[in-house]
PDB file of N, CA and C in Angstrom:
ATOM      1  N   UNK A   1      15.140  -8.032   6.298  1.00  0.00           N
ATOM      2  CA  UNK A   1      13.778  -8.353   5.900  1.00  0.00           C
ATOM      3  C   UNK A   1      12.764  -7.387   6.514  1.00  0.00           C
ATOM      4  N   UNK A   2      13.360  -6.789   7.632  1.00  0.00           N
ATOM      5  CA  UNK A   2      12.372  -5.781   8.198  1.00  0.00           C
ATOM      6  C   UNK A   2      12.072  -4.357   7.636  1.00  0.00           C
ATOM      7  N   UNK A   3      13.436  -3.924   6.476  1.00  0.00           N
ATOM      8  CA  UNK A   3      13.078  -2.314   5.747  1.00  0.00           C
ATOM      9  C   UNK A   3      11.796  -2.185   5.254  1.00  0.00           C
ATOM     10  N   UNK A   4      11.654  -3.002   4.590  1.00  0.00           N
ATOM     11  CA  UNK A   4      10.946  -3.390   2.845  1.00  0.00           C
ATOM     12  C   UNK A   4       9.734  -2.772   3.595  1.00  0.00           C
ATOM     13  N   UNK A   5       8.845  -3.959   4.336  1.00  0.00           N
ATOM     14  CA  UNK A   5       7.487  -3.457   4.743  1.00  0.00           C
ATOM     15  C   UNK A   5       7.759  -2.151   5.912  1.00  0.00           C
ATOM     16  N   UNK A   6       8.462  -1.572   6.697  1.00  0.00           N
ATOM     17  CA  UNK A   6       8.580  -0.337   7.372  1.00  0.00           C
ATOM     18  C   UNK A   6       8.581   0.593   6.464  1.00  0.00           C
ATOM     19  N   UNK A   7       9.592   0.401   5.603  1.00  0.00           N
ATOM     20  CA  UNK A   7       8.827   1.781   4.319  1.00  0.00           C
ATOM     21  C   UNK A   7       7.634   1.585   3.898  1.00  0.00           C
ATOM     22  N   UNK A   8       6.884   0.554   3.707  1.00  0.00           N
ATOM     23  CA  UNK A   8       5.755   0.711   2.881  1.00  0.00           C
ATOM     24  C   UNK A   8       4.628   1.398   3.991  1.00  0.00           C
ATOM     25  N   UNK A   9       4.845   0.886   5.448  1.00  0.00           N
ATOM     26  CA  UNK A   9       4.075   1.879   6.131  1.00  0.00           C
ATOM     27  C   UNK A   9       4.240   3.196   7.129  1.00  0.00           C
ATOM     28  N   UNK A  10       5.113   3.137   6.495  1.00  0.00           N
ATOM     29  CA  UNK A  10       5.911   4.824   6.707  1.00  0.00           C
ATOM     30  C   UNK A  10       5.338   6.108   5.409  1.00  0.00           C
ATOM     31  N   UNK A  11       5.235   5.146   4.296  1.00  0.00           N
ATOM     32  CA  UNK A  11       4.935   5.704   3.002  1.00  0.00           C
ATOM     33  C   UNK A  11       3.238   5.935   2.837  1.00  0.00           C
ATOM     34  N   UNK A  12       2.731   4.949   3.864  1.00  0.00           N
ATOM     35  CA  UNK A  12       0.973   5.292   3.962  1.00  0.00           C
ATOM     36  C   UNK A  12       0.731   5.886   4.517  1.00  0.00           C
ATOM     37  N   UNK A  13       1.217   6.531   6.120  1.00  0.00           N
ATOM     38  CA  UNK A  13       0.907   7.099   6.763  1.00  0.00           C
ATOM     39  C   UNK A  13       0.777   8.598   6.411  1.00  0.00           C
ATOM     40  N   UNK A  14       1.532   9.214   5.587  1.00  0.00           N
ATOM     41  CA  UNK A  14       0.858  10.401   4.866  1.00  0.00           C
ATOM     42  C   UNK A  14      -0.245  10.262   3.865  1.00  0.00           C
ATOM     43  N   UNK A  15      -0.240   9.316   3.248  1.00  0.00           N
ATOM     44  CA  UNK A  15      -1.417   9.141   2.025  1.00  0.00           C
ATOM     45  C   UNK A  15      -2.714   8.881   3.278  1.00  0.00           C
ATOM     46  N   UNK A  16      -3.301   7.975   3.979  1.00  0.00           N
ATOM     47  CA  UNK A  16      -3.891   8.058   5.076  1.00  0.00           C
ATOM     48  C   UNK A  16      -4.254   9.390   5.563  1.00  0.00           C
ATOM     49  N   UNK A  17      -3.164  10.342   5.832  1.00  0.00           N
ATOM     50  CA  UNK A  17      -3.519  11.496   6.460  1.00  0.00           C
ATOM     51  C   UNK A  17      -3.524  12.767   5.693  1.00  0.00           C
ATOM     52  N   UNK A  18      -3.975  12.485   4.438  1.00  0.00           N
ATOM     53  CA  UNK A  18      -4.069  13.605   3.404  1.00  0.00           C
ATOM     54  C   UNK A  18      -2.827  14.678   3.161  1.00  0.00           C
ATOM     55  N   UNK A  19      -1.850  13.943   3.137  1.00  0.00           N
ATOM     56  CA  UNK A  19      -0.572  14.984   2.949  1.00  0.00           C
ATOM     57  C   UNK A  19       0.199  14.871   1.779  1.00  0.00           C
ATOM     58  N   UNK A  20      -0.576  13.624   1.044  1.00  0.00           N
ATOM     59  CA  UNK A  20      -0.161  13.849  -0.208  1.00  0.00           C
ATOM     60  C   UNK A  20      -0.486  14.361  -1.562  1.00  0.00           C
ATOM     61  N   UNK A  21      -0.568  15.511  -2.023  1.00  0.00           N
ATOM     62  CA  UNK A  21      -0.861  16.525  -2.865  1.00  0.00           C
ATOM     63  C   UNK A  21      -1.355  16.092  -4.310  1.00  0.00           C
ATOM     64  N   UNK A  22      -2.072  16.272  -4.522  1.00  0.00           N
ATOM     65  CA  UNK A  22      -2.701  16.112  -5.993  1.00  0.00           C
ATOM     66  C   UNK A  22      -1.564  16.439  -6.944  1.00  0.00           C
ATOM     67  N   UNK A  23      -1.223  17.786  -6.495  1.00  0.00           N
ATOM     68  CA  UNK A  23       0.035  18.771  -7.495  1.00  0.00           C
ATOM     69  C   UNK A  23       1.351  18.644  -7.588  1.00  0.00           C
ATOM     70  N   UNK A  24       1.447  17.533  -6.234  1.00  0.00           N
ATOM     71  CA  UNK A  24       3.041  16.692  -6.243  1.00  0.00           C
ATOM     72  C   UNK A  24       3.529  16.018  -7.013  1.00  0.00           C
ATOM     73  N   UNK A  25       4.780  15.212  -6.429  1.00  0.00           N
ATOM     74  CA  UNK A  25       4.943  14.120  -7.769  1.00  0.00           C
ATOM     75  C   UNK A  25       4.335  13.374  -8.138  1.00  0.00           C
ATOM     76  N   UNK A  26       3.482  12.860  -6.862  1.00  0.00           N
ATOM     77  CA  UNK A  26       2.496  11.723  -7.319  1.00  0.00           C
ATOM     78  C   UNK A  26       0.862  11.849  -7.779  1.00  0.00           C
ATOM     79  N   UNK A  27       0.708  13.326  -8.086  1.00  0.00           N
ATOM     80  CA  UNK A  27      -0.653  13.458  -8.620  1.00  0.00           C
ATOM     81  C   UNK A  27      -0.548  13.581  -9.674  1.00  0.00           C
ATOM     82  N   UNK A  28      -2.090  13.848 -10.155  1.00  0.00           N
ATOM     83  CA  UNK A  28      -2.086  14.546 -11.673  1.00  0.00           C
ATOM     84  C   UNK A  28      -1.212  15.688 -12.223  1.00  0.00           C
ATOM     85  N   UNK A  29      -1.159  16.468 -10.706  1.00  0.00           N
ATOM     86  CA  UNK A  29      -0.570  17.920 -11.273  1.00  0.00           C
ATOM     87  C   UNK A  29      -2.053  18.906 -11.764  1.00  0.00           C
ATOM     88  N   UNK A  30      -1.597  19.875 -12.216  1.00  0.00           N
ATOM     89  CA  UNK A  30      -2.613  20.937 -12.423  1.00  0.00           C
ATOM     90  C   UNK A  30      -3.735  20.710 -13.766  1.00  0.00           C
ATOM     91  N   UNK A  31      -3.814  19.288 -14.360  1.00  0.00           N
ATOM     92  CA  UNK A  31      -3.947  18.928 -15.955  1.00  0.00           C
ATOM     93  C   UNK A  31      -5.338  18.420 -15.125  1.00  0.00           C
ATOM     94  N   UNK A  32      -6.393  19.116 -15.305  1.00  0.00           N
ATOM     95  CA  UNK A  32      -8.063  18.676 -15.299  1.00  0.00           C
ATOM     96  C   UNK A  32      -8.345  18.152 -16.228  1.00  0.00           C
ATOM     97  N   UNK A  33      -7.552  17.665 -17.295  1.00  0.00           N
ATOM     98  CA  UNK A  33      -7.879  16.834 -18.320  1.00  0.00           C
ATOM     99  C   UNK A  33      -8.625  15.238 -17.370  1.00  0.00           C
ATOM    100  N   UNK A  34      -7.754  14.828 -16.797  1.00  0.00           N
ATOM    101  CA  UNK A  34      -7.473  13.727 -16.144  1.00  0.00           C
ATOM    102  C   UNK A  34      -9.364  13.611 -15.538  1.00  0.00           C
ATOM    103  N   UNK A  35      -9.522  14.816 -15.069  1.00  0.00           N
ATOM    104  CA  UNK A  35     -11.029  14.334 -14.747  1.00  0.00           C
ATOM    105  C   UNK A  35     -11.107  13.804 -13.075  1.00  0.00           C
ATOM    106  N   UNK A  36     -10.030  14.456 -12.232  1.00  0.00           N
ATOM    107  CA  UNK A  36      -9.793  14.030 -11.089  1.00  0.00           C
ATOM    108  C   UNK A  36      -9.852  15.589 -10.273  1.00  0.00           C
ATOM    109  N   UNK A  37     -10.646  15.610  -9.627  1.00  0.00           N
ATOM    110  CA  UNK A  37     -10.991  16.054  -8.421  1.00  0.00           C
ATOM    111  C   UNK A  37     -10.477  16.556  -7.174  1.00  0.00           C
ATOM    112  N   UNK A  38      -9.963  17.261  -6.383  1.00  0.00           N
ATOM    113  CA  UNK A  38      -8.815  17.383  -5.396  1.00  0.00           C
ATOM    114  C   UNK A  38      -9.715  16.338  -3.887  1.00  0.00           C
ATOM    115  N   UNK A  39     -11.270  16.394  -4.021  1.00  0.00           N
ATOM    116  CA  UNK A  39     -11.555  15.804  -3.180  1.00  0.00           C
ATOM    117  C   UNK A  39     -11.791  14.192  -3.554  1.00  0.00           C
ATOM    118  N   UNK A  40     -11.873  13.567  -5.048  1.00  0.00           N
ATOM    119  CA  UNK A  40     -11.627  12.251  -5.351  1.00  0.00           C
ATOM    120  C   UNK A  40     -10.066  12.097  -4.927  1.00  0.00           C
ATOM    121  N   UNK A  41      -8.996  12.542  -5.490  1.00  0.00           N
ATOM    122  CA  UNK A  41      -7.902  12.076  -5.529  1.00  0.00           C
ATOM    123  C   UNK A  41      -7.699  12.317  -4.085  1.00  0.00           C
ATOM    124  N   UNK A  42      -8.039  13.021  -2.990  1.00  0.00           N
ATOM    125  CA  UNK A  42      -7.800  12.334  -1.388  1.00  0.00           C
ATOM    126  C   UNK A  42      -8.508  11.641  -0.761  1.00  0.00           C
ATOM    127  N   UNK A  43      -9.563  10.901  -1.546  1.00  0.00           N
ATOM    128  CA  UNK A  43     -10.223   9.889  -1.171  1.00  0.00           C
ATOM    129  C   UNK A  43      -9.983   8.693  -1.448  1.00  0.00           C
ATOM    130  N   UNK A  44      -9.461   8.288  -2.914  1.00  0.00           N
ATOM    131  CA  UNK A  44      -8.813   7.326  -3.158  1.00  0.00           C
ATOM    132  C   UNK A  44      -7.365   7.161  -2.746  1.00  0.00           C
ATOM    133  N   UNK A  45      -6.596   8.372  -2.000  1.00  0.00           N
ATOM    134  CA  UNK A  45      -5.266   7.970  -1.605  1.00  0.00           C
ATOM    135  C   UNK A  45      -5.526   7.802  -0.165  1.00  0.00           C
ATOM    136  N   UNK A  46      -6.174   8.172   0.201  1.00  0.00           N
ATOM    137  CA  UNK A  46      -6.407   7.856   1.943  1.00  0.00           C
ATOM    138  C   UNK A  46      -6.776   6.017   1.667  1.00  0.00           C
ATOM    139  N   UNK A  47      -7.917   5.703   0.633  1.00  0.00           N
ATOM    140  CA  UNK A  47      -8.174   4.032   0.505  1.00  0.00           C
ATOM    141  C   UNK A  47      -7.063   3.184   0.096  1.00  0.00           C
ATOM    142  N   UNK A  48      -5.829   4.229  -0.816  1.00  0.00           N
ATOM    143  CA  UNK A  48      -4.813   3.367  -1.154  1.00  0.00           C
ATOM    144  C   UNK A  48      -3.768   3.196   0.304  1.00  0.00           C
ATOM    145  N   UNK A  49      -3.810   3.966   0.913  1.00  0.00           N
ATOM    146  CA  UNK A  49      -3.004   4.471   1.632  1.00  0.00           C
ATOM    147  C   UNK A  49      -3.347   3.257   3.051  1.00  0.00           C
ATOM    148  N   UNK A  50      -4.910   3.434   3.366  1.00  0.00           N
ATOM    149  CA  UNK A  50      -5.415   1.918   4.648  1.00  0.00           C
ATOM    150  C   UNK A  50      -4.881   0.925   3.788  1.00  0.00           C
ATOM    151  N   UNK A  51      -4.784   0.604   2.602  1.00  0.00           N
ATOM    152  CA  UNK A  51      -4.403  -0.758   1.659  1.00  0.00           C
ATOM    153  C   UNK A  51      -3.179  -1.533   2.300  1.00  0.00           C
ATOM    154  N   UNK A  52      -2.097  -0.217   1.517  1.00  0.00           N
ATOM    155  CA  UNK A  52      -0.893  -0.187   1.667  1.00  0.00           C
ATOM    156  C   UNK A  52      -0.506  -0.177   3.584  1.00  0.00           C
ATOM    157  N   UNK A  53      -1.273   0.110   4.394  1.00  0.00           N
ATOM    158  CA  UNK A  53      -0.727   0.382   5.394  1.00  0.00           C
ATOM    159  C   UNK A  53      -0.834  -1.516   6.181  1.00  0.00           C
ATOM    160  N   UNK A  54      -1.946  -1.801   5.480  1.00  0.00           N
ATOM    161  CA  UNK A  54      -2.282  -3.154   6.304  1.00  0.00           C
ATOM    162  C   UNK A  54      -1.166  -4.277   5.225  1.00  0.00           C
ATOM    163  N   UNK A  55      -1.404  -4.089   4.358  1.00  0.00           N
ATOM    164  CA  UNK A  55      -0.449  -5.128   3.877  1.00  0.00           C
ATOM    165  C   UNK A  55       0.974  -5.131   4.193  1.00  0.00           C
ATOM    166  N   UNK A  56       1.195  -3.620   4.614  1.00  0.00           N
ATOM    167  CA  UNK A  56       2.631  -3.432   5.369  1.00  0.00           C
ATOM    168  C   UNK A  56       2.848  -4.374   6.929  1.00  0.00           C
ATOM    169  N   UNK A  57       2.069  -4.174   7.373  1.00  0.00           N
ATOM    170  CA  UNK A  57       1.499  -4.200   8.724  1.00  0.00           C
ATOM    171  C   UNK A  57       1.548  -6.019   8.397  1.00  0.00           C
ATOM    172  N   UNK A  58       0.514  -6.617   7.620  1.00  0.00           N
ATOM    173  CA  UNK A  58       0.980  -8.439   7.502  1.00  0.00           C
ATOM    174  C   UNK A  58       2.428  -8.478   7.175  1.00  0.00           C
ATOM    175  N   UNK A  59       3.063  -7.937   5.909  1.00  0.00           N
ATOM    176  CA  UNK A  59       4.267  -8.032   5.640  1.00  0.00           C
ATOM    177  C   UNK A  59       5.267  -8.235   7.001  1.00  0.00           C
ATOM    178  N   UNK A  60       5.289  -7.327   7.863  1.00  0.00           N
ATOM    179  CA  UNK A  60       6.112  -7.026   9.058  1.00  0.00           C
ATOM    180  C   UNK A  60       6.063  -7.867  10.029  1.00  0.00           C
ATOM    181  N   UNK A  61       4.555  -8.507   9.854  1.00  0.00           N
ATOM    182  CA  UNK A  61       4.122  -9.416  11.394  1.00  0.00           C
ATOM    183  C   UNK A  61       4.789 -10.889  10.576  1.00  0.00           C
ATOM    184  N   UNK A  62       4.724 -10.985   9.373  1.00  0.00           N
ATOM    185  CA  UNK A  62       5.474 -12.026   8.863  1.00  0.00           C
ATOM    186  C   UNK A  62       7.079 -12.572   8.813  1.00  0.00           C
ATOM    187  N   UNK A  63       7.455 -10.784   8.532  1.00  0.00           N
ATOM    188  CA  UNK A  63       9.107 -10.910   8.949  1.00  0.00           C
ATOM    189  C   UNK A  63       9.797 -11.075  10.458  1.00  0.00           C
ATOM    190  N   UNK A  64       8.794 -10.541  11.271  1.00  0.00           N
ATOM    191  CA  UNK A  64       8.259 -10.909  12.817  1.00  0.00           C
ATOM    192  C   UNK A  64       8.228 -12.490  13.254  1.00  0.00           C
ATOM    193  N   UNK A  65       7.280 -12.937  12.872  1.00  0.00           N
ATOM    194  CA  UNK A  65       6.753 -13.951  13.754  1.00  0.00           C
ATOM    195  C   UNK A  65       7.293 -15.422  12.938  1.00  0.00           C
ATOM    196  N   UNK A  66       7.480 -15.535  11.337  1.00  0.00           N
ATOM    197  CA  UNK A  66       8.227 -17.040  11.170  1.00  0.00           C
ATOM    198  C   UNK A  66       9.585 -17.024  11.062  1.00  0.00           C
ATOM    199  N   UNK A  67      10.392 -16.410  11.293  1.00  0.00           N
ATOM    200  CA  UNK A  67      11.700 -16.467  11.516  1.00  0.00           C
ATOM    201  C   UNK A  67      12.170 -17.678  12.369  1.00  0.00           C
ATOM    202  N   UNK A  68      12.854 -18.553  11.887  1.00  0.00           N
ATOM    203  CA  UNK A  68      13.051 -19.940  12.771  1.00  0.00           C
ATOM    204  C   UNK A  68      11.760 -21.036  13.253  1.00  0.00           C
ATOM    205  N   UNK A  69      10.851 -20.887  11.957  1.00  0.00           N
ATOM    206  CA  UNK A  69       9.764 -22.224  12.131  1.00  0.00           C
ATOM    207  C   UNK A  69       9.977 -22.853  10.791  1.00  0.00           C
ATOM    208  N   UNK A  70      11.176 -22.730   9.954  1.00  0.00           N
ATOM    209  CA  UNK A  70      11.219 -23.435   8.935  1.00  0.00           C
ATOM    210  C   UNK A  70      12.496 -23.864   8.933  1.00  0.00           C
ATOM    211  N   UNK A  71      12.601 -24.809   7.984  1.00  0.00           N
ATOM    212  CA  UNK A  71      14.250 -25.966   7.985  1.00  0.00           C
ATOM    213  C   UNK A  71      15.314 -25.948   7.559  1.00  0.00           C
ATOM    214  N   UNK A  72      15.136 -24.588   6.625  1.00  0.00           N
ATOM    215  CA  UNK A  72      16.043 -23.302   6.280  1.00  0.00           C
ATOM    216  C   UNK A  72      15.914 -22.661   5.656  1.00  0.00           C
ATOM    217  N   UNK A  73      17.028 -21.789   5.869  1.00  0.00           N
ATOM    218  CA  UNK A  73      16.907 -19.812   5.421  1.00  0.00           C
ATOM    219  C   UNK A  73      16.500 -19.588   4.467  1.00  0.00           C
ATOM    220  N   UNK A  74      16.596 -20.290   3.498  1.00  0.00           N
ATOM    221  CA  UNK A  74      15.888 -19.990   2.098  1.00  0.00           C
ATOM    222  C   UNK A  74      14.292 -20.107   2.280  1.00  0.00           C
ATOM    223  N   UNK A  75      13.794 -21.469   2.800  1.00  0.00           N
ATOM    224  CA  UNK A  75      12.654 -21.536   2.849  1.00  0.00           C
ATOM    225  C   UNK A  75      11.794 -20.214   3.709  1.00  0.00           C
ATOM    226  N   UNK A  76      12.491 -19.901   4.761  1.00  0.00           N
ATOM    227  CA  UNK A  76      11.902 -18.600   5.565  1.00  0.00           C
ATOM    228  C   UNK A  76      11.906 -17.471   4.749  1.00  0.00           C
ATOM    229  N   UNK A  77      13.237 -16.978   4.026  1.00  0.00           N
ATOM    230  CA  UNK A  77      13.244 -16.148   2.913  1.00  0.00           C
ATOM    231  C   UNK A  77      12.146 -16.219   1.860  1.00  0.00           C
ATOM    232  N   UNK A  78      12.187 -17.135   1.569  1.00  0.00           N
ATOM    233  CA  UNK A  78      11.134 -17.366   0.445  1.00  0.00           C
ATOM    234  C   UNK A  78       9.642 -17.014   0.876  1.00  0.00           C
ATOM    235  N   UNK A  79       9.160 -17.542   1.793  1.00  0.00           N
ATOM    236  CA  UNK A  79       7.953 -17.491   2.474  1.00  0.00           C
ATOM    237  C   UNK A  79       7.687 -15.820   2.867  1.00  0.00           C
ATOM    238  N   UNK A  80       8.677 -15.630   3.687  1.00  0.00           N
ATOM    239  CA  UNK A  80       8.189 -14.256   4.120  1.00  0.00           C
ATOM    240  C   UNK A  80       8.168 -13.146   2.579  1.00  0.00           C
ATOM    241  N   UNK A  81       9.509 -13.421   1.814  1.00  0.00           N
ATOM    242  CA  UNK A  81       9.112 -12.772   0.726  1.00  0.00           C
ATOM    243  C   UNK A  81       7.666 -12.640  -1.019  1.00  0.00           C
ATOM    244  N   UNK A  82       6.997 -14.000  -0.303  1.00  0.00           N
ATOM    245  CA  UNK A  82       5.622 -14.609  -1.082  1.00  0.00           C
ATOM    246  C   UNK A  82       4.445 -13.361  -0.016  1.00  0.00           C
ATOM    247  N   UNK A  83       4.774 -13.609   1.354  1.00  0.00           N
ATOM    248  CA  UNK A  83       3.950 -12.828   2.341  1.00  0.00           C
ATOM    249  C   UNK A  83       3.648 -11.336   1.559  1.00  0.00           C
ATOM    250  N   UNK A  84       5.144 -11.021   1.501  1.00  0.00           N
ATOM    251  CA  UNK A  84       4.621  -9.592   1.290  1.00  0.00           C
ATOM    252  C   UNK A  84       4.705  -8.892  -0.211  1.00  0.00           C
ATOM    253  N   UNK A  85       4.904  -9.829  -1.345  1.00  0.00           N
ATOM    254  CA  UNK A  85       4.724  -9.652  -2.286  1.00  0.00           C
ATOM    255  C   UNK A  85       3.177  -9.712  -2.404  1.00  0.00           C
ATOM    256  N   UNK A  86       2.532 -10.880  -1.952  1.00  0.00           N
ATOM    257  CA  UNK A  86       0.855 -10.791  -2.006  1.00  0.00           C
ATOM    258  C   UNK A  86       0.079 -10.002  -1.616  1.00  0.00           C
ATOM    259  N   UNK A  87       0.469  -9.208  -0.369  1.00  0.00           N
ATOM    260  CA  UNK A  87       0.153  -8.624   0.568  1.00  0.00           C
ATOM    261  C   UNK A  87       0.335  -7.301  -0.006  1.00  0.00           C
ATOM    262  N   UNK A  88       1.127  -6.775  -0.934  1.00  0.00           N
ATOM    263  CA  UNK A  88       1.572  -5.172  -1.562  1.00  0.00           C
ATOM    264  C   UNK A  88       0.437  -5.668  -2.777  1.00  0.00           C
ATOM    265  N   UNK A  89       0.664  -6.616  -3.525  1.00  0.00           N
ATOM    266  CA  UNK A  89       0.126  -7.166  -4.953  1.00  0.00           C
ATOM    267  C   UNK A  89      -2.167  -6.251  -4.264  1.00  0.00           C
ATOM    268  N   UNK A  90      -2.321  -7.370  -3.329  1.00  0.00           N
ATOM    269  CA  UNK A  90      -3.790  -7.258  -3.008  1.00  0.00           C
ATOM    270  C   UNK A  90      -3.743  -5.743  -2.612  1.00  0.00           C
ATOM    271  N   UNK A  91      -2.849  -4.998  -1.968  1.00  0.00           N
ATOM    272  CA  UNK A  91      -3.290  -3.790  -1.838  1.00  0.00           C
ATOM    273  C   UNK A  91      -3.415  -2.808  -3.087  1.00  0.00           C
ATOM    274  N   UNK A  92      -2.625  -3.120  -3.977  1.00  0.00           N
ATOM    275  CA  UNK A  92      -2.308  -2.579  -5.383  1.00  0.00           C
ATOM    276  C   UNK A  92      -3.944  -2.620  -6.225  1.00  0.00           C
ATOM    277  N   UNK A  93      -4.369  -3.894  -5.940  1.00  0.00           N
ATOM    278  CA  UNK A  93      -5.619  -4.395  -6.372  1.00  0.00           C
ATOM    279  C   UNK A  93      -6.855  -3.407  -5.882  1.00  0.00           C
ATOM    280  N   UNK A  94      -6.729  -3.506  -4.434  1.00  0.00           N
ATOM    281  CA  UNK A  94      -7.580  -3.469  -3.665  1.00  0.00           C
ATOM    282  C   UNK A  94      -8.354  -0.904  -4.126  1.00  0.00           C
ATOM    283  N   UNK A  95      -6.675  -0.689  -4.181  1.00  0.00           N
ATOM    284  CA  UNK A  95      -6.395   0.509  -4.561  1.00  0.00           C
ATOM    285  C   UNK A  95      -6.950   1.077  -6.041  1.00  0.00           C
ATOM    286  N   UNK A  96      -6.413  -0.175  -7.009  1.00  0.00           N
ATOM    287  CA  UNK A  96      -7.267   0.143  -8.494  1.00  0.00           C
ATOM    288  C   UNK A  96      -8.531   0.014  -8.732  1.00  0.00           C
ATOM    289  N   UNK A  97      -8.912  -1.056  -7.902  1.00  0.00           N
ATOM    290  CA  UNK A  97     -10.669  -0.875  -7.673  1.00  0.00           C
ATOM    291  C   UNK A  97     -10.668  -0.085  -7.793  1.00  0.00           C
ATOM    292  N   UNK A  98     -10.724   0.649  -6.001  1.00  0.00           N
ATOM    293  CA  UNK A  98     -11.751   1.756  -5.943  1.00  0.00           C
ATOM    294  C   UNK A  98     -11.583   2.572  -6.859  1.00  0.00           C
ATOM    295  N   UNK A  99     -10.265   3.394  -7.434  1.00  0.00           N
ATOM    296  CA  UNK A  99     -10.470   4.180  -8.023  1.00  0.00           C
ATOM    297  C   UNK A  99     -11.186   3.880  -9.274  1.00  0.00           C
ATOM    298  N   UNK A 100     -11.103   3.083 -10.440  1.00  0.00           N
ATOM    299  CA  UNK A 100     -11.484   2.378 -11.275  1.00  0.00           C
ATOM    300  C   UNK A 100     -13.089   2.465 -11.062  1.00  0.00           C
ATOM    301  N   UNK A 101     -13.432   1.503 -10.305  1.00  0.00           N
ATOM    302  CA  UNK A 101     -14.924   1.468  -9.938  1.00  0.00           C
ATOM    303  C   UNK A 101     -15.147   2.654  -9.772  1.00  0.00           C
ATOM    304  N   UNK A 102     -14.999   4.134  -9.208  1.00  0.00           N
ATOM    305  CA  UNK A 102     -15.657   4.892  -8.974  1.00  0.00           C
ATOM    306  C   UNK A 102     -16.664   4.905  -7.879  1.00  0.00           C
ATOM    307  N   UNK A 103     -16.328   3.799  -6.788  1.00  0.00           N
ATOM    308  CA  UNK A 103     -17.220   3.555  -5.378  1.00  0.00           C
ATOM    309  C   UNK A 103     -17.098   4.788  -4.690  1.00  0.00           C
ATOM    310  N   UNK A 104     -17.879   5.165  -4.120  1.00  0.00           N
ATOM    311  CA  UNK A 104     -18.327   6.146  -2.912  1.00  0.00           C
ATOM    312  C   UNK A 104     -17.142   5.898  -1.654  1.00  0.00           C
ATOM    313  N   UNK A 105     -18.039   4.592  -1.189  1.00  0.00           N
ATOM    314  CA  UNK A 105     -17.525   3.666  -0.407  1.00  0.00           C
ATOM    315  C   UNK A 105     -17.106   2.591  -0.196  1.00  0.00           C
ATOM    316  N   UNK A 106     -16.503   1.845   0.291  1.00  0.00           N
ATOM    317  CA  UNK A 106     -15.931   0.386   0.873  1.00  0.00           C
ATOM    318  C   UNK A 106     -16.281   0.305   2.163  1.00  0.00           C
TER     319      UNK A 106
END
């Protein structure tokens, strides 16, 4: 139960620290069609990137801390896996905003 959210904030910590490339796999690539910016698209991945890093971060403190406060394994399973499905879901959210909206800031 502990991989799941360690990758997810293993996987922010470059988006956070601007190391992930517009021109990589996960950008636009070189197509200015798109209407994206090299300094928008590391602004919205640094915001996706705090998203993803905190919902990792609940995810983990969840697989952490209720382990053995429920009446069984399924129910703990279940719970911790609601934790961090919501917790990736709101960052997903939290990520399409901004870009979507077109905010400055948060």
């Amino acid at each position: 139960m502990l991989i799941a959210p360690i990758l997810l904030i293993l996987a922010a910590v470059p988006m956070i620290c601007g190391q992930v490339s517009p021109r990589g796999p996960f950008g636009p690539g070189d197509d200015r069609r798109s209407g994206v910016t090299d300094e928008d698209w590391y602004r919205a991945t640094r915001v996706a990137g705090g998203a993803f890093l905190m919902g990792g971060l609940i995810w983990l403190a969840a697989a952490l801390v209720l382990p053995g406060h429920f009446d069984s394994m399924r129910q703990e399973r279940e719970t911790i896996a609601f934790i961090g499905t919501t917790a990736v879901a709101v960052a997903m959210v939290v990520s399409m905003l901004y870009v979507e909206g077109g905010s400055e800031e948060w």
